[in-house]
N, C-alpha and C. Protein backbone atom coordinates (compact mmCIF):
# COMPACT_ATOMS: atom_id res chain seq x y z
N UNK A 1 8.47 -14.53 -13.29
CA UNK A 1 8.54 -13.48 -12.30
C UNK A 1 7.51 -13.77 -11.22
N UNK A 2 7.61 -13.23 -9.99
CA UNK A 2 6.92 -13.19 -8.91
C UNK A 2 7.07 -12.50 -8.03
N UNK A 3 6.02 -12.10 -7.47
CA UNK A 3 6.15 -11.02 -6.24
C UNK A 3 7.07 -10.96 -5.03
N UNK A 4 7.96 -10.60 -4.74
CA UNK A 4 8.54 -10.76 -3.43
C UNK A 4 7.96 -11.02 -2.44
N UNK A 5 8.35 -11.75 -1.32
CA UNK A 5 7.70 -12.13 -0.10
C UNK A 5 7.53 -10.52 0.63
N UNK A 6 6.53 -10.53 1.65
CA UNK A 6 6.85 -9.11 2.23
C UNK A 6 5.68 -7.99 1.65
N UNK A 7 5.36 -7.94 0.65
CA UNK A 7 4.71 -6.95 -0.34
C UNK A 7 2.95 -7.52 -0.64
N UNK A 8 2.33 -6.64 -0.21
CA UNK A 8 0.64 -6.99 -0.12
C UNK A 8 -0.18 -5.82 -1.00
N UNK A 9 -1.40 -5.95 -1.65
CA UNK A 9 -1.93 -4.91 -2.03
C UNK A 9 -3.19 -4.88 -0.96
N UNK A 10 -3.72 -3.65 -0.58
CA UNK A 10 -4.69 -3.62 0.05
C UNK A 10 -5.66 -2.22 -0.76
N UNK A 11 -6.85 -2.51 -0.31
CA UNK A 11 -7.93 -1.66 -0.72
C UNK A 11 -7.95 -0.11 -0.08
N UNK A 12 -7.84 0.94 -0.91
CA UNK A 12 -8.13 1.85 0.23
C UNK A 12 -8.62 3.14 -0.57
N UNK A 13 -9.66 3.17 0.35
CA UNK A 13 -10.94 4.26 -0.46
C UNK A 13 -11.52 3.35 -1.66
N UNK A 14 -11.42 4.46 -3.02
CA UNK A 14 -11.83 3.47 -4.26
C UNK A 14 -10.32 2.65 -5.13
N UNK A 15 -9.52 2.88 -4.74
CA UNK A 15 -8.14 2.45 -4.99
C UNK A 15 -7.77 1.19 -4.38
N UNK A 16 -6.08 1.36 -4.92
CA UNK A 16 -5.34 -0.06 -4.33
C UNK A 16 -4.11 0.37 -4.13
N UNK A 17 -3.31 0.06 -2.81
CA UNK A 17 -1.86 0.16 -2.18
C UNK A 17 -0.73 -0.88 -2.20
N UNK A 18 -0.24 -0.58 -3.03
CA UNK A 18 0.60 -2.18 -2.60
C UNK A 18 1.58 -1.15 -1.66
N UNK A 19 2.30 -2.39 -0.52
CA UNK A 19 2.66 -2.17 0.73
C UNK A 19 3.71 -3.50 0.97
N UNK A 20 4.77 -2.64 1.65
CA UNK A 20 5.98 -3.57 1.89
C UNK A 20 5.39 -3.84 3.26
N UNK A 21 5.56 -5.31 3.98
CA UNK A 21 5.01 -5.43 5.57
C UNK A 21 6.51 -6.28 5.70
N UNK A 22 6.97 -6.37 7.17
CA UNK A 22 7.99 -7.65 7.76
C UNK A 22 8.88 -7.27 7.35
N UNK A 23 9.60 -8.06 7.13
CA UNK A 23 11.51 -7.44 6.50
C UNK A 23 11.36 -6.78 5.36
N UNK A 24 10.34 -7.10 4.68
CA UNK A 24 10.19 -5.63 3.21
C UNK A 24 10.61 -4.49 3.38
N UNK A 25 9.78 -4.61 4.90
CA UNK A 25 9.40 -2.63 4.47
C UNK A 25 10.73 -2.44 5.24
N UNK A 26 11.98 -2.94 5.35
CA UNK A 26 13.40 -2.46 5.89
C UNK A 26 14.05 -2.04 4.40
N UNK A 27 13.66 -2.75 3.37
CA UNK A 27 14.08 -1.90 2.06
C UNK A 27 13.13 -0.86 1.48
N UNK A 28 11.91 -0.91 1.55
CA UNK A 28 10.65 -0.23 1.21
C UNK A 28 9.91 0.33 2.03
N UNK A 29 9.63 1.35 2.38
CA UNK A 29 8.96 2.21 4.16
C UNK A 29 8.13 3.04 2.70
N UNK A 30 7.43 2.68 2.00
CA UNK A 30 5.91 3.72 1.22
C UNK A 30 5.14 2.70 0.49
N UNK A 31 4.17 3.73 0.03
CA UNK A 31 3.22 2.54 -0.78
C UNK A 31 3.48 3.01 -2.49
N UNK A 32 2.83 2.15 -2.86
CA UNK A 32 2.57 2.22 -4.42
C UNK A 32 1.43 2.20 -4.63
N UNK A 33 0.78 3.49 -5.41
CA UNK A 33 -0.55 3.32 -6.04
C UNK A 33 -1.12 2.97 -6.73
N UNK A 34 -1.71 2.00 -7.00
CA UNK A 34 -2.06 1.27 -8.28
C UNK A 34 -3.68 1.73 -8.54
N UNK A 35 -4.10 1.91 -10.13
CA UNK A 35 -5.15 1.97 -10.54
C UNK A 35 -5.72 0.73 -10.68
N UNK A 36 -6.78 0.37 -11.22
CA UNK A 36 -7.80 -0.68 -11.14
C UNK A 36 -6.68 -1.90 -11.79
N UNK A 37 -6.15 -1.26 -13.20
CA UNK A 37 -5.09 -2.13 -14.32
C UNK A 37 -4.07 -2.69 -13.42
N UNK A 38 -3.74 -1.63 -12.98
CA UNK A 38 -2.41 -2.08 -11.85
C UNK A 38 -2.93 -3.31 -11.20
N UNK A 39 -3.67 -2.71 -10.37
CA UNK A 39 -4.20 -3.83 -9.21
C UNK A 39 -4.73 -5.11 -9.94
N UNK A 40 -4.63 -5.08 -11.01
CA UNK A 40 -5.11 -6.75 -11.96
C UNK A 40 -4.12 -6.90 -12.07
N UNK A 41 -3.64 -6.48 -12.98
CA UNK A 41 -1.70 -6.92 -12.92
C UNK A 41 -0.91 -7.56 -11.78
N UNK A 42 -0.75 -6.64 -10.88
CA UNK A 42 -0.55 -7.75 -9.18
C UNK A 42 -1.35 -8.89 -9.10
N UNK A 43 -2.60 -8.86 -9.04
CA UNK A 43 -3.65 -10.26 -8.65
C UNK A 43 -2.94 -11.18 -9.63
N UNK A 44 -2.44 -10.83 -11.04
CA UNK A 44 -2.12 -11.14 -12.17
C UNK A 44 -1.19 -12.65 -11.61
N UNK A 45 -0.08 -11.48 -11.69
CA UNK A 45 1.07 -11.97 -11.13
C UNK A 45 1.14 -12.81 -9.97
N UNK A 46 0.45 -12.16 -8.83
CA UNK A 46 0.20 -13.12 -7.45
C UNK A 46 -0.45 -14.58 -7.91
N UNK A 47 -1.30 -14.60 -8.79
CA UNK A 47 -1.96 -15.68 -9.10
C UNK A 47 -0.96 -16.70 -10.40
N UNK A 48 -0.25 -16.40 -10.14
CA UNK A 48 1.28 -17.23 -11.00
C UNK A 48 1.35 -16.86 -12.82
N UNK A 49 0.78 -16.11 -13.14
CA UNK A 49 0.97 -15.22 -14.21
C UNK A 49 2.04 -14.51 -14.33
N UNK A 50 3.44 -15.59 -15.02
CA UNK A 50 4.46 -15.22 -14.73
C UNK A 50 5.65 -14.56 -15.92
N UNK A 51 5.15 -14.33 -16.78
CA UNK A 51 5.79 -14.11 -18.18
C UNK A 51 4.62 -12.87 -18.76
N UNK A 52 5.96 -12.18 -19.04
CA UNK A 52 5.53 -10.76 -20.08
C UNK A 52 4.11 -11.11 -20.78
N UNK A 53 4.58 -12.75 -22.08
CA UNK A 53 3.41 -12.99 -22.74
C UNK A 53 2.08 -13.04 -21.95
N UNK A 54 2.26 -13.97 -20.58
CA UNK A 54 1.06 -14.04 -20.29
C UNK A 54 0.32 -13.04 -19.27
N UNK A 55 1.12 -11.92 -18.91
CA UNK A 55 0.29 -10.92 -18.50
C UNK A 55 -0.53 -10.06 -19.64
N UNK A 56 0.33 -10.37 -20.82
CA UNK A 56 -0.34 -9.06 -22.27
C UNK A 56 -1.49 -9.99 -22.43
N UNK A 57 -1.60 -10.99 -22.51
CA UNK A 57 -2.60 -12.11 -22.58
C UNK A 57 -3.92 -11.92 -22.00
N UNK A 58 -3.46 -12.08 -20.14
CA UNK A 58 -4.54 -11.70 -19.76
C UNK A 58 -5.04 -10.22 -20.28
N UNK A 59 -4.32 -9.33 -20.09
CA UNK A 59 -4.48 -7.57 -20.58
C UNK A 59 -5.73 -8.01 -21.51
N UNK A 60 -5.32 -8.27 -22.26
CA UNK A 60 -6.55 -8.49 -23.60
C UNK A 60 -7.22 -8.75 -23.47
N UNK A 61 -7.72 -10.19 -22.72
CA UNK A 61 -8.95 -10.51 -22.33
C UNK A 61 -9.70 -10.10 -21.79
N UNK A 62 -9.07 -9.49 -20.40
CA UNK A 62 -10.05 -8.63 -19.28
C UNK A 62 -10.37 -7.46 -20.14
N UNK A 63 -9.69 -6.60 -21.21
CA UNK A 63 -9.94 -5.41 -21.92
C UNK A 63 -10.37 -5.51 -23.45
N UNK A 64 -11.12 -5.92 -23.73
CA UNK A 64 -11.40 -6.56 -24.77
C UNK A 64 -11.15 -5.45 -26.14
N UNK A 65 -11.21 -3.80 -26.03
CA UNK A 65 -10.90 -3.30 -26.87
C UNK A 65 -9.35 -2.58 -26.71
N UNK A 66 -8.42 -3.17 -25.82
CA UNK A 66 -7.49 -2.78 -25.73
C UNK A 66 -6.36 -3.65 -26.96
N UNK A 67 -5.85 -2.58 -27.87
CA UNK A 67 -5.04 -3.09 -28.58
C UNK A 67 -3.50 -3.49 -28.05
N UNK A 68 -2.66 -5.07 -28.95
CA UNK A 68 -1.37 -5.18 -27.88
C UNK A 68 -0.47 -4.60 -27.86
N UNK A 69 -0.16 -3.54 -28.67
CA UNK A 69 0.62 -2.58 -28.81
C UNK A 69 0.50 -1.51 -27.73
N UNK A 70 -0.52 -1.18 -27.17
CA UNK A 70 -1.01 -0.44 -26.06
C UNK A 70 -0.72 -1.47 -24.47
N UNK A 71 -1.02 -2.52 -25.14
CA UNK A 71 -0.91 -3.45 -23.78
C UNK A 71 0.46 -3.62 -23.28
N UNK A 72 1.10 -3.87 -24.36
CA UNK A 72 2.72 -4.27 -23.82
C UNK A 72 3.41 -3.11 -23.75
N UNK A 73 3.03 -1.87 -24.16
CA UNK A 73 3.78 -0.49 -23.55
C UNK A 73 3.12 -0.52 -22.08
N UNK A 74 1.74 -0.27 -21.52
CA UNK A 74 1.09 -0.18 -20.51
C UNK A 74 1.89 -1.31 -19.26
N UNK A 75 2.07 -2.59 -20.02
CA UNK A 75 2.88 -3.31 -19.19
C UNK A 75 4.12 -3.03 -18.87
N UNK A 76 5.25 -2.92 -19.72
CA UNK A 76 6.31 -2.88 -19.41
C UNK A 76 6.36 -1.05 -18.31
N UNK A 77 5.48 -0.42 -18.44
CA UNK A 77 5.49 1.38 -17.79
C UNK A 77 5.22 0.07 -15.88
N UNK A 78 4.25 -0.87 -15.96
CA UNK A 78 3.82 -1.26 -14.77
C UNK A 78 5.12 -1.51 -14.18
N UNK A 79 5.19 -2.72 -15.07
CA UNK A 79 6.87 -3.38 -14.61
C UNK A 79 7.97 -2.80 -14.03
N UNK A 80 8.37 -1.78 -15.06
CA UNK A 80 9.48 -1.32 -14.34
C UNK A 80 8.68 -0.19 -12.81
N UNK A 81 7.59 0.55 -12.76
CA UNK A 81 7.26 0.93 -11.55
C UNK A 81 7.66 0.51 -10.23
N UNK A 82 6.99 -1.10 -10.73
CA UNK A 82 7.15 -2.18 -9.22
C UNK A 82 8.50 -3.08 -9.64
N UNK A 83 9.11 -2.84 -10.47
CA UNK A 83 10.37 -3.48 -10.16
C UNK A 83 11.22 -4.57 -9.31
N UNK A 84 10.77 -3.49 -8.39
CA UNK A 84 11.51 -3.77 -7.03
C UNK A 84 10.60 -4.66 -6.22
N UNK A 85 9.57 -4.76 -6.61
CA UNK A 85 8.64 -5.96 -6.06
C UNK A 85 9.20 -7.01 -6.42
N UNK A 86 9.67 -7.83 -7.22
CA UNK A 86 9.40 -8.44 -7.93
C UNK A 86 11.18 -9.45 -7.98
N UNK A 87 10.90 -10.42 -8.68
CA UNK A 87 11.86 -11.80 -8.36
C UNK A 87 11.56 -12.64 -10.07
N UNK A 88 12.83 -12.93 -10.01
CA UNK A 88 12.43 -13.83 -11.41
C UNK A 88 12.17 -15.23 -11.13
């Protein structure tokens, strides 16, 4: 999987926006709010972290008391959110 062309996260306040820009935002005109998890998850992904396994992967590491049963529900709730971001 990978992010669609078009789609950026930016910083705003203590948060993070992901944002359709260019021909995106002709299917997408809002943002998505992502919490801190979220916004690792995108960097995740942007950074070619491209399989279920290896996002629960990272999950774990960066969260060291997060169990994977928690991780791969938490993931798949991300996933389908941004969906529509997203390209296999």
């Amino acid at each position: 999987m990978r992010i669609k062309d078009g789609y950026i996260v930016k910083k705003l306040g203590t948060g993070y926006v992901a944002v359709a820009v260019g021909d995106a935002a002709k299917e997408f005109n809002g943002v998505i709010r992502l919490n801190p998890a979220g916004e690792f998850l995108w960097r995740s992904i942007a950074e070619g972290a491209d399989t279920r396994e290896k996002l629960t992967a990272a999950m774990l590491e960066r969260y060291e008391d997060l169990e994977r049963a928690r991780a791969e529900k938490d993931l798949t709730e991300f996933l389908d959110t941004v969906a529509f971001c997203l390209e296999e």
